[in-house]
N, C-alpha and C. Protein backbone atom coordinates (compact mmCIF):
# COMPACT_ATOMS: atom_id res chain seq x y z
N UNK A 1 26.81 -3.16 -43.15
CA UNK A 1 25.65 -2.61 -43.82
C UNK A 1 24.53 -2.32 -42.81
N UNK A 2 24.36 -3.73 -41.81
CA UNK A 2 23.31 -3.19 -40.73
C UNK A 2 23.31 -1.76 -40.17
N UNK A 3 24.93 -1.76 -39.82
CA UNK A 3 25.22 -0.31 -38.78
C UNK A 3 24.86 0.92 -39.77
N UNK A 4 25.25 0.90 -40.92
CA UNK A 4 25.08 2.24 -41.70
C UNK A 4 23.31 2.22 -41.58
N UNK A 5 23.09 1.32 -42.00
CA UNK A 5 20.89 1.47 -42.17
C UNK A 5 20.67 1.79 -40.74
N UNK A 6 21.46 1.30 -39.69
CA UNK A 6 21.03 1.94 -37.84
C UNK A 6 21.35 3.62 -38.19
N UNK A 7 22.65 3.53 -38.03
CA UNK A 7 22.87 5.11 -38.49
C UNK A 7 22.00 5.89 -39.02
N UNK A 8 21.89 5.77 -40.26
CA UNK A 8 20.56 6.64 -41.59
C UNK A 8 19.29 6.86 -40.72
N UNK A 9 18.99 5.42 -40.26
CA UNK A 9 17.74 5.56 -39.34
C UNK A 9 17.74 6.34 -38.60
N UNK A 10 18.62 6.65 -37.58
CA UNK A 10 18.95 7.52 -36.45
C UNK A 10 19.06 8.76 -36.52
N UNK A 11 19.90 9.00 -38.19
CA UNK A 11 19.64 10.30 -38.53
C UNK A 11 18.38 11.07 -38.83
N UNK A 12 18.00 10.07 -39.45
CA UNK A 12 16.50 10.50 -40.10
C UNK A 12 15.43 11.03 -38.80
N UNK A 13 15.30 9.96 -37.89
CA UNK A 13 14.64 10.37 -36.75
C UNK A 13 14.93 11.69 -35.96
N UNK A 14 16.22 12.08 -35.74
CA UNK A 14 16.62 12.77 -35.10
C UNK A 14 16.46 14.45 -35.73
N UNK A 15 16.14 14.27 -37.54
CA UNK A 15 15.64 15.22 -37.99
C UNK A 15 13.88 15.56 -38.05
N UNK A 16 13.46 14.89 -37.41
CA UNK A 16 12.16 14.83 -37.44
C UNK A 16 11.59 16.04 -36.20
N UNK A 17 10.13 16.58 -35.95
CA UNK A 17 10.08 16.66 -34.89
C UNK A 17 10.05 17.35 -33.70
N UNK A 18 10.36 17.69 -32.83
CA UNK A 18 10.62 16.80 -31.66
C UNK A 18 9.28 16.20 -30.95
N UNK A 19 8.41 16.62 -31.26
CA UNK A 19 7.10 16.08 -30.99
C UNK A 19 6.48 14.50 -31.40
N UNK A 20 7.67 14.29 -32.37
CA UNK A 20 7.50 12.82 -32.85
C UNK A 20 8.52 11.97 -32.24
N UNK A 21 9.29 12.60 -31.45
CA UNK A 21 9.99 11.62 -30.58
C UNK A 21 9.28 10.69 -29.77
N UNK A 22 8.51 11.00 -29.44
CA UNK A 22 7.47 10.41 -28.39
C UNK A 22 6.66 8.98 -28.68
N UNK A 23 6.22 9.25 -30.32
CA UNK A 23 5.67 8.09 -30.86
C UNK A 23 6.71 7.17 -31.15
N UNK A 24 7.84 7.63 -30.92
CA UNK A 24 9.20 6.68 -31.80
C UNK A 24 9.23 6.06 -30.48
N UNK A 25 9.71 6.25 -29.36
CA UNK A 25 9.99 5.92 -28.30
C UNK A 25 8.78 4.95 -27.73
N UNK A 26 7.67 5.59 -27.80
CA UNK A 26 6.61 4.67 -27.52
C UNK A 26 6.74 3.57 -27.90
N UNK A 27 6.68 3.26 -29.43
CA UNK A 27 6.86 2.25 -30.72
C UNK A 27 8.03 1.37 -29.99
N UNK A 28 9.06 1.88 -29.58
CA UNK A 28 10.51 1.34 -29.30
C UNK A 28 9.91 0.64 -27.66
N UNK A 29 9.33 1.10 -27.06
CA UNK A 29 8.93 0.20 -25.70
C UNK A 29 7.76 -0.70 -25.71
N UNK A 30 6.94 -0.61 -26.82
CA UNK A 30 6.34 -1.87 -27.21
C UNK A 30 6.85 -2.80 -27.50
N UNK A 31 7.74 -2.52 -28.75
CA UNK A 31 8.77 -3.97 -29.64
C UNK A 31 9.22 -4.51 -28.36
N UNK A 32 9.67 -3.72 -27.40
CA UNK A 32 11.03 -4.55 -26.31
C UNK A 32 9.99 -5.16 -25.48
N UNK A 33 8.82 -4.88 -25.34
CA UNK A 33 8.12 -5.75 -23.93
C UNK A 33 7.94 -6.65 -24.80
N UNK A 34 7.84 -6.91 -26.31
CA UNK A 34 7.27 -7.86 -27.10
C UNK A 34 8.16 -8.56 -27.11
N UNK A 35 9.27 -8.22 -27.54
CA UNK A 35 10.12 -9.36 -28.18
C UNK A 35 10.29 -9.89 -26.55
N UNK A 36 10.82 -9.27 -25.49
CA UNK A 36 11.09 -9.96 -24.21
C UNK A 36 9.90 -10.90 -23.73
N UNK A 37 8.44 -11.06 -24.41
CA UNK A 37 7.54 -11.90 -24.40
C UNK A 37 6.97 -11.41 -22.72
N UNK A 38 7.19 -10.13 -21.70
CA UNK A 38 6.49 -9.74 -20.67
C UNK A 38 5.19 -9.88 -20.64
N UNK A 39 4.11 -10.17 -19.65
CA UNK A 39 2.87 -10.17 -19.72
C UNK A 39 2.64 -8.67 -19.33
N UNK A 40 2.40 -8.25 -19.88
CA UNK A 40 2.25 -6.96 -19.21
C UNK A 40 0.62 -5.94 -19.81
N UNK A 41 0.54 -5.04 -19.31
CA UNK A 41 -0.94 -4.44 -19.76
C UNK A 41 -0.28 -3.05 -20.70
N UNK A 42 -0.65 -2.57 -21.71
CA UNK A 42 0.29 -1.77 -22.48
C UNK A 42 -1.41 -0.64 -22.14
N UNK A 43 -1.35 0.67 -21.69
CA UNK A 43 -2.47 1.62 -22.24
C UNK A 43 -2.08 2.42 -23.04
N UNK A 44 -2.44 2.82 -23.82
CA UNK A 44 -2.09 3.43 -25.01
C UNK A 44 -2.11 4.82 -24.76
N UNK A 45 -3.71 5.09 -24.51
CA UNK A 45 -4.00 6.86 -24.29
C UNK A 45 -2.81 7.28 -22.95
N UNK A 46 -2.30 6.74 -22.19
CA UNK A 46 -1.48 6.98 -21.19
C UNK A 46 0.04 6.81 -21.80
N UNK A 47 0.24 6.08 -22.68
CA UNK A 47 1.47 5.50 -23.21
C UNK A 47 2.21 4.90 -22.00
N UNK A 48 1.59 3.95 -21.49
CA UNK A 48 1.79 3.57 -20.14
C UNK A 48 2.19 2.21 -20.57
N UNK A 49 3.07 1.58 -19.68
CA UNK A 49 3.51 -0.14 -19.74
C UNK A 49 3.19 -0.97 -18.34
N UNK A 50 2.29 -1.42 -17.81
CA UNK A 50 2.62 -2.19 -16.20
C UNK A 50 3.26 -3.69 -16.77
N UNK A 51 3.77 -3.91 -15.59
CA UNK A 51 4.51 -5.67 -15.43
C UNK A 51 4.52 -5.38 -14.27
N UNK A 52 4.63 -6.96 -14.08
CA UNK A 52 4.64 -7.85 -12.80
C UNK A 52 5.37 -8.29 -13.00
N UNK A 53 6.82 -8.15 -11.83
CA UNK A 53 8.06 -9.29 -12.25
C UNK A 53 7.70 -9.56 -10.67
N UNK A 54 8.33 -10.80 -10.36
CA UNK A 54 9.07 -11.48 -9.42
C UNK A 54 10.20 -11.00 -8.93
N UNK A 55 10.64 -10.62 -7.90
CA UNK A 55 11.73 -10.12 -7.32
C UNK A 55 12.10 -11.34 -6.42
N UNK A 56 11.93 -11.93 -5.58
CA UNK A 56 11.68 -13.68 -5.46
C UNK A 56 10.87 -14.03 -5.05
N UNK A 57 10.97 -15.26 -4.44
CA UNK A 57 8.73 -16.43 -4.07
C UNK A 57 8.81 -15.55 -2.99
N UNK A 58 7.22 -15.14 -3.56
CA UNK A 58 6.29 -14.29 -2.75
C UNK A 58 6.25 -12.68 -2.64
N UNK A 59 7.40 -12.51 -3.44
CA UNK A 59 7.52 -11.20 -4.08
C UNK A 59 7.23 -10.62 -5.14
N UNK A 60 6.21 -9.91 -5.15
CA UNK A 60 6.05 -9.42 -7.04
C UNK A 60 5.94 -8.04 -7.09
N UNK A 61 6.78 -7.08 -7.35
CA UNK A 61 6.98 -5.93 -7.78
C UNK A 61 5.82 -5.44 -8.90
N UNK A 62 5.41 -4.34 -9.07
CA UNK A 62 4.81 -3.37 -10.41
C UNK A 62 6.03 -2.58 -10.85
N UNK A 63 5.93 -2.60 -12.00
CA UNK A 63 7.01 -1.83 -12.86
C UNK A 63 6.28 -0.88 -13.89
N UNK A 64 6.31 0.49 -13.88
CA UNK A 64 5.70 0.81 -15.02
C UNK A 64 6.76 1.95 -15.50
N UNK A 65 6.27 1.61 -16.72
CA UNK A 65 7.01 2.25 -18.14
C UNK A 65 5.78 3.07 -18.67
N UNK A 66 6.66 4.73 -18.69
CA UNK A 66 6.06 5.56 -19.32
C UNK A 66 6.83 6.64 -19.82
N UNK A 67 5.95 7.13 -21.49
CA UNK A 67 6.43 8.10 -22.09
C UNK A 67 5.70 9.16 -21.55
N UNK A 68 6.68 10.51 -21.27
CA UNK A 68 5.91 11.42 -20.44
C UNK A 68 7.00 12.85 -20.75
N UNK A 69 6.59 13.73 -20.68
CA UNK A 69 7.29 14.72 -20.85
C UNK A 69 9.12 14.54 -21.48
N UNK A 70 9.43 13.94 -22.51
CA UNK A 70 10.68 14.39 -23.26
C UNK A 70 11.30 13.40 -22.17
N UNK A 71 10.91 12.35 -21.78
CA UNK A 71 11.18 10.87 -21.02
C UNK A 71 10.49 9.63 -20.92
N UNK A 72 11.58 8.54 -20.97
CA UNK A 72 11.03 7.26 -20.61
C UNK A 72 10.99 7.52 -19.30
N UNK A 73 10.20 6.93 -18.44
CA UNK A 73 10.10 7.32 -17.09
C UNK A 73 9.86 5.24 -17.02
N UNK A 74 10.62 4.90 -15.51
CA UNK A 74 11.19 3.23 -15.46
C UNK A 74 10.57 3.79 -13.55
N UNK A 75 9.44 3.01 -13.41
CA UNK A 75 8.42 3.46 -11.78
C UNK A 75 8.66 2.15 -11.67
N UNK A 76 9.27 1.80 -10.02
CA UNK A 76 8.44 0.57 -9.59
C UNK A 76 7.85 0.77 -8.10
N UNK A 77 7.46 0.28 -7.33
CA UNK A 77 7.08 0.57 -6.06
C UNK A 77 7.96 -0.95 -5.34
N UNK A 78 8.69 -0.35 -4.27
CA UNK A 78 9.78 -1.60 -3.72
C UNK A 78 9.39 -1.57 -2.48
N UNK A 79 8.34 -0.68 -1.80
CA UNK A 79 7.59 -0.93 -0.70
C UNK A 79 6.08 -0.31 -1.04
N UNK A 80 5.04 -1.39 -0.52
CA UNK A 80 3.97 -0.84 -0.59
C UNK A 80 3.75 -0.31 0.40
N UNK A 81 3.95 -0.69 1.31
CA UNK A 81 3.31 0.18 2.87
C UNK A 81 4.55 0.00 4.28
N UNK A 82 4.97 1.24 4.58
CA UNK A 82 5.59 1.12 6.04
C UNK A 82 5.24 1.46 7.16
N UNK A 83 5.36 1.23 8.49
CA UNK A 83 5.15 1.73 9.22
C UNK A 83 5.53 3.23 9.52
N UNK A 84 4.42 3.91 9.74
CA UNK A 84 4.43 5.76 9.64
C UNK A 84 6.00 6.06 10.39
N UNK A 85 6.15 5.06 12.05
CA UNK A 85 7.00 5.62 12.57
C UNK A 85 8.56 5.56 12.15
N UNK A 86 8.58 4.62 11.30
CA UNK A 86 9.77 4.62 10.21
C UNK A 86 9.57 5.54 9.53
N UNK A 87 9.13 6.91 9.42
CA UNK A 87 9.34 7.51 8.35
C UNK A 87 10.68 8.21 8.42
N UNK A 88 11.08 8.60 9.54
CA UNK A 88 12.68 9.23 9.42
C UNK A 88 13.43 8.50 8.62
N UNK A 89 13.45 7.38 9.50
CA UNK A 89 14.27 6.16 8.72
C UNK A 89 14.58 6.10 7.23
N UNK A 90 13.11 6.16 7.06
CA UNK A 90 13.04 5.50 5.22
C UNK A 90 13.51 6.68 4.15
N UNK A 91 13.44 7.98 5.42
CA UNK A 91 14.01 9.11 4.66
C UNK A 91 15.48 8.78 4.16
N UNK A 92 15.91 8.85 5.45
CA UNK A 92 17.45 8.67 5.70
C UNK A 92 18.07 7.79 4.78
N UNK A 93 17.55 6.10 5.13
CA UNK A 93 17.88 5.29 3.88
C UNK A 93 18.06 5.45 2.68
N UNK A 94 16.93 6.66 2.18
CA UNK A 94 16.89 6.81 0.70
C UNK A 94 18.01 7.82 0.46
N UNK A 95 18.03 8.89 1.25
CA UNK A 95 19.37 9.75 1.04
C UNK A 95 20.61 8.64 0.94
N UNK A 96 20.83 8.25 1.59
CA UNK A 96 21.70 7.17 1.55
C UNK A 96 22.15 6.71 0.03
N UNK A 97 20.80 5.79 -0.38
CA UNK A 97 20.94 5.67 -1.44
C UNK A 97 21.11 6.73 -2.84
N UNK A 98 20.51 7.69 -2.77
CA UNK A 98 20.12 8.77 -3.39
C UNK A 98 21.93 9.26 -3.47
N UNK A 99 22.96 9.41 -3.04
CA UNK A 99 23.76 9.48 -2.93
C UNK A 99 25.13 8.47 -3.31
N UNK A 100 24.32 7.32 -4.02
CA UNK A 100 25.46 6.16 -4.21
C UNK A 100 25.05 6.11 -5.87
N UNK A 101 23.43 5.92 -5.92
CA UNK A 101 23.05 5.99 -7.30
C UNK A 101 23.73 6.68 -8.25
N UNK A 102 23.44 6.15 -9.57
CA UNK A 102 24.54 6.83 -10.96
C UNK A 102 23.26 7.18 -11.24
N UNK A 103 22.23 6.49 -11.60
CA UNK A 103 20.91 6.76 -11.96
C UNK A 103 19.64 6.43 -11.11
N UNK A 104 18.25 7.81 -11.05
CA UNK A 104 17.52 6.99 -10.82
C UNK A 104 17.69 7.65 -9.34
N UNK A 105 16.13 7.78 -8.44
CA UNK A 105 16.36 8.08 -7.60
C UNK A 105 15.35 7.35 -6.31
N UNK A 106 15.34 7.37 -5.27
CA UNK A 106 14.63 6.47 -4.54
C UNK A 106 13.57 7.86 -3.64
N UNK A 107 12.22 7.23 -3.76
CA UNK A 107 11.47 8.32 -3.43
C UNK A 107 10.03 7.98 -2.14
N UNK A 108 10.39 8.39 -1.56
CA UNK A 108 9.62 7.85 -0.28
C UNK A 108 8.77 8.93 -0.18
N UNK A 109 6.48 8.47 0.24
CA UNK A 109 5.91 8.97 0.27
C UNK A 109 5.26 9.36 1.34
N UNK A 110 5.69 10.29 2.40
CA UNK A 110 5.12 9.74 3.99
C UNK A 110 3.91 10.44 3.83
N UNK A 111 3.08 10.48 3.29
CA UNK A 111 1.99 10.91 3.33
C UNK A 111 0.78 9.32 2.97
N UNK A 112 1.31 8.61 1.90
CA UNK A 112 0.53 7.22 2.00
C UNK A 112 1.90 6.00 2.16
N UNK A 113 3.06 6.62 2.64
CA UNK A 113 3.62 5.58 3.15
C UNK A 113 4.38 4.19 2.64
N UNK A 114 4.80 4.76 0.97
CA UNK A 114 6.01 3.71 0.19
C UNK A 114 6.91 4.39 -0.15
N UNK A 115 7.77 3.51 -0.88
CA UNK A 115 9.03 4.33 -1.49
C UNK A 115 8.82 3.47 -2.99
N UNK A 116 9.15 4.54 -3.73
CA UNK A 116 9.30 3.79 -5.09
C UNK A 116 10.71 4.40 -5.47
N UNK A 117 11.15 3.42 -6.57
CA UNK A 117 12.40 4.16 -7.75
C UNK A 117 12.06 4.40 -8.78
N UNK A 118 12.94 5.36 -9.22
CA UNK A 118 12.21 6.16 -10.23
C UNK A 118 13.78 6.48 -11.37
N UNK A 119 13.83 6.16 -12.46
CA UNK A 119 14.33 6.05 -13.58
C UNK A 119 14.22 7.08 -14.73
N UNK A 120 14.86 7.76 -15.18
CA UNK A 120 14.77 8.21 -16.39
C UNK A 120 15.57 8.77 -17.54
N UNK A 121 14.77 8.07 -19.09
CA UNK A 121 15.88 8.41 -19.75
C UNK A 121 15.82 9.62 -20.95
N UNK A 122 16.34 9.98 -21.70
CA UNK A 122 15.77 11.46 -22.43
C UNK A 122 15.65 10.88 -24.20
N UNK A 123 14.37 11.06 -24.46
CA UNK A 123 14.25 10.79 -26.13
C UNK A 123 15.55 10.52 -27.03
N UNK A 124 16.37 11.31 -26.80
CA UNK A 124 17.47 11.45 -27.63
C UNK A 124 18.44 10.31 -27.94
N UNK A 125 18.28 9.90 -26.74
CA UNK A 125 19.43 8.76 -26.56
C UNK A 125 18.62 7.72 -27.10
N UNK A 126 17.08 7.64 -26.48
CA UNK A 126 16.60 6.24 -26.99
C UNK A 126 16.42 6.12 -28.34
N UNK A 127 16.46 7.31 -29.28
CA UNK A 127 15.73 7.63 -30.91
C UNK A 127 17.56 6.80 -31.34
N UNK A 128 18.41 7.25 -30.64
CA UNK A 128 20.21 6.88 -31.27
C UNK A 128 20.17 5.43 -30.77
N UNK A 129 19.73 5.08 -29.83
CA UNK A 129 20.05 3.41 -29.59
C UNK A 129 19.03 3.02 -29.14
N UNK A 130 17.99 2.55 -29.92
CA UNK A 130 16.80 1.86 -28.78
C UNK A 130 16.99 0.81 -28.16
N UNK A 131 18.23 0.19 -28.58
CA UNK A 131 18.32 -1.13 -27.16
C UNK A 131 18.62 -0.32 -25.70
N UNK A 132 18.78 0.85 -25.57
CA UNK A 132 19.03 1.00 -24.28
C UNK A 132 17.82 1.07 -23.32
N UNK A 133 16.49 0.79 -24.34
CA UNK A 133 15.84 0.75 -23.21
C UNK A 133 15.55 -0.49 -22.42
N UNK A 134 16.56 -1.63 -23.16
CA UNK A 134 16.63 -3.04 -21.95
C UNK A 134 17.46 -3.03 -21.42
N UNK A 135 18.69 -1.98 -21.71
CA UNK A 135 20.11 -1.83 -20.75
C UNK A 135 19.34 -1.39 -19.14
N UNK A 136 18.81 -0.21 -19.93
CA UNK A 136 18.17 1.01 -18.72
C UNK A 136 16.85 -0.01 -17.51
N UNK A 137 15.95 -0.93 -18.63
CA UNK A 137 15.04 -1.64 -17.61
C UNK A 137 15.79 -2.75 -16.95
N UNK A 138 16.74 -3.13 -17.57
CA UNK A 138 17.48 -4.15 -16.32
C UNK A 138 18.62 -3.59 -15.03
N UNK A 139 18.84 -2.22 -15.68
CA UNK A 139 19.68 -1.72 -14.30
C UNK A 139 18.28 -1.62 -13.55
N UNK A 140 17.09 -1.02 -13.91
CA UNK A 140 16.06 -0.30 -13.13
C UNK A 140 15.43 -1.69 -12.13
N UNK A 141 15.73 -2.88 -12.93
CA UNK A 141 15.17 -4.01 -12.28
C UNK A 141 16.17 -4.63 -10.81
N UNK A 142 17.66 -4.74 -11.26
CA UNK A 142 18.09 -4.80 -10.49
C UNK A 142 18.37 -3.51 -9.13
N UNK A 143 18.06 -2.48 -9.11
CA UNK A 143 18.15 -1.72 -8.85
C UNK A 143 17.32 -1.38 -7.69
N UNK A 144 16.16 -1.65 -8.14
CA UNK A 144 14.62 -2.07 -7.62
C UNK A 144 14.93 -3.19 -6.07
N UNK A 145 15.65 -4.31 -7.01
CA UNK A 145 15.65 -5.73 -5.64
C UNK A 145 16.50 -4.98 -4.60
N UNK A 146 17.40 -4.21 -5.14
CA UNK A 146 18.41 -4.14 -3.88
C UNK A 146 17.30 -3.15 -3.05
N UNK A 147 16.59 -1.98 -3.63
CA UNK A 147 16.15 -1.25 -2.89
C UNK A 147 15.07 -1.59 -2.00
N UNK A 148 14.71 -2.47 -2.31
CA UNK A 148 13.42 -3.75 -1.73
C UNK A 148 14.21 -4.24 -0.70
N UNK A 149 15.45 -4.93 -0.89
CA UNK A 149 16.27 -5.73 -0.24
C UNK A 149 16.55 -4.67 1.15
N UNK A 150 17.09 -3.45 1.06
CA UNK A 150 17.55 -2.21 1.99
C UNK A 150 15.98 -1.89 2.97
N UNK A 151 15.05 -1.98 2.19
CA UNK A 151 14.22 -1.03 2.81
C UNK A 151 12.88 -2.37 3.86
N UNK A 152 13.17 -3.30 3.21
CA UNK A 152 12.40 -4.52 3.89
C UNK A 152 13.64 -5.06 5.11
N UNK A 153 14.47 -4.78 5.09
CA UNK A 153 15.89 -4.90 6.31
C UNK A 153 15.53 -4.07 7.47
N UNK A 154 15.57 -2.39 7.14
CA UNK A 154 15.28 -1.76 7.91
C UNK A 154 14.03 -1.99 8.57
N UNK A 155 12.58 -2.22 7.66
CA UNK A 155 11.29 -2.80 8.29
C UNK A 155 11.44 -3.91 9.13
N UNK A 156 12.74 -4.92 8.71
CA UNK A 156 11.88 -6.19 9.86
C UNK A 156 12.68 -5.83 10.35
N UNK A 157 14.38 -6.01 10.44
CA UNK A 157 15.66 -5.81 11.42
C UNK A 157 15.31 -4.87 12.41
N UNK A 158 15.22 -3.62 11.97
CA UNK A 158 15.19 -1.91 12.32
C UNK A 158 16.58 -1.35 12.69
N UNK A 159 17.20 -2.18 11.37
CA UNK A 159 19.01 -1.96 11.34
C UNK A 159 19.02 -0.78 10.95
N UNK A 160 19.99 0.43 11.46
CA UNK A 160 20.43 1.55 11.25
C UNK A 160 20.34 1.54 9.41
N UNK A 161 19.94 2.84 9.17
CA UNK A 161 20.40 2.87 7.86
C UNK A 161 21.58 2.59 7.25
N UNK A 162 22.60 3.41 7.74
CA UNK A 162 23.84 3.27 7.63
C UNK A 162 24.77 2.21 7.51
N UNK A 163 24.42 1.65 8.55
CA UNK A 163 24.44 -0.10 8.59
C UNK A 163 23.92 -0.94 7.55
N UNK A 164 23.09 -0.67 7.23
CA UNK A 164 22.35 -1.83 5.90
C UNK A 164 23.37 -1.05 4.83
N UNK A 165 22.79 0.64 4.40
CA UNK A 165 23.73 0.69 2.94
C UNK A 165 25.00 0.41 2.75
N UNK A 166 25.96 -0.06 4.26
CA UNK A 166 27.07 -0.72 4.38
C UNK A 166 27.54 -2.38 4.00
N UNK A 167 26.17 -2.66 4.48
CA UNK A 167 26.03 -4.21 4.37
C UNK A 167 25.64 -4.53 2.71
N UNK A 168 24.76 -4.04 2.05
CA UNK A 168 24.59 -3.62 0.39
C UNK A 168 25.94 -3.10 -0.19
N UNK A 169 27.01 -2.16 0.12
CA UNK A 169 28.08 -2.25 -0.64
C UNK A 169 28.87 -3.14 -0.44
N UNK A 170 29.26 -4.10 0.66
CA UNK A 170 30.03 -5.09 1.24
C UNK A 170 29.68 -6.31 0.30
N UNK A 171 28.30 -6.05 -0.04
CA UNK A 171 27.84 -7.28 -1.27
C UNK A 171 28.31 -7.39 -2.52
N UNK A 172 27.59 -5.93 -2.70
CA UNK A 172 28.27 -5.91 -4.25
C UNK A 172 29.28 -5.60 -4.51
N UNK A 173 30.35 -5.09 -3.76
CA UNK A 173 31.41 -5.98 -3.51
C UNK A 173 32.14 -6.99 -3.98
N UNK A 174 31.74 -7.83 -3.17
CA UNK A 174 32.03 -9.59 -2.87
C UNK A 174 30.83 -10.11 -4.57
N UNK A 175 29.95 -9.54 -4.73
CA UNK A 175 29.27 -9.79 -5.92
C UNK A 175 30.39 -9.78 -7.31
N UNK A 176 31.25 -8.36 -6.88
CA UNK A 176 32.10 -7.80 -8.36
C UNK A 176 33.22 -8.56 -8.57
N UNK A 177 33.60 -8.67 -6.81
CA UNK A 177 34.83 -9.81 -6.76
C UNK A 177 34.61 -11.15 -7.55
N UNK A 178 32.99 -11.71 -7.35
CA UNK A 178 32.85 -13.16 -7.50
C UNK A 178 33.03 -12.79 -9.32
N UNK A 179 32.20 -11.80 -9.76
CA UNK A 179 32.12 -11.95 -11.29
C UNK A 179 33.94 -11.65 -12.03
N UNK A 180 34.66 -11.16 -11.39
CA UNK A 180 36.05 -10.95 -12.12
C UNK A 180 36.52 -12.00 -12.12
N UNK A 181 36.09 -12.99 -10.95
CA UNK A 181 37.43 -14.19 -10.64
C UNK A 181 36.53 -15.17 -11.92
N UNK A 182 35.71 -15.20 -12.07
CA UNK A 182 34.84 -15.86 -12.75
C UNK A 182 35.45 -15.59 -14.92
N UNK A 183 35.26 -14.16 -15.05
CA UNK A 183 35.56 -13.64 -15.93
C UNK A 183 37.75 -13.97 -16.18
């Protein structure tokens, strides 16, 4: 009975619109920072979400969630500041990555000098399943550490790119291995 009332719902929305997708979606990324109990700052006139997660001690990421043009848009910043003369580098790295990703792309600013990731998903899908927008913020979260993890390597190490996004698949990896033998 639940699934048919999800269904109806889904239909109904999906006949609405499309200009009211936006408030649905909005509505749908409030409930989830709520029920997940996030401290987070919600602006409304922006339809904007910030959080502060922990990525680990002494690390705290910004994450923001926004409805914006016919998208959830999933921002975090995984470097605040690099050194200018790394900028080839941080290029390179991100192609790197930019190239392994399913979603989501890694975006480096050499003009003030971070890289953020950048996420996004299209009304449609979220109006048919709104849990995907905790599927979508926990790939975007994990997603985030590794890219933190790659790009703070190259800053202190000044390990080849190539080399680190080698050393990141060798993990997850040995990560997929550990969860099958487990499973």
């Amino acid at each position: 009975m639940k699934k048919l009332i999800h269904h109806l719902r889904a239909l109904f929305h999906l006949s609405l619109h499309y200009s009211k997708f936006e408030e649905i979606v909005w509505r749908h990324l409030k409930k989830y920072h709520a029920s997940e109990n996030f401290h987070s700052g919600i602006y409304e006139n922006e339809k904007r979400i910030l959080t502060v997660f922990t990525l680990k001690e002494g690390v705290d990421i910004h994450f923001h969630y926004r409805v914006v043009g016919g998208r959830l848009q999933y921002r975090s910043r995984a470097v605040d500041y690099f050194d200018p003369e790394l900028t080839t580098d941080m290029f390179v790295l991100a192609t790197h990555f930019n190239n392994l990703l399913r979603a989501g792309k890694v975006l480096v600013d050499p003009e003030h000098n971070y890289v953020d990731f950048l996420m996004e998903s299209d009304y449609t899908t979220l109006i048919l399943y709104p849990g995907e927008i905790g599927v979508d913020a926990g790939v975007h979260f994990r997603t985030t550490y590794d890219v933190h993890w790659a790009f703070h390597k190259l800053m202190t190490d000044r390990e080849e790119p190539a080399i680190i996004i080698a050393d990141l698949m060798r993990q997850k990896d040995e990560e997929k291995d550990r969860n099958n033998s487990v499973n």
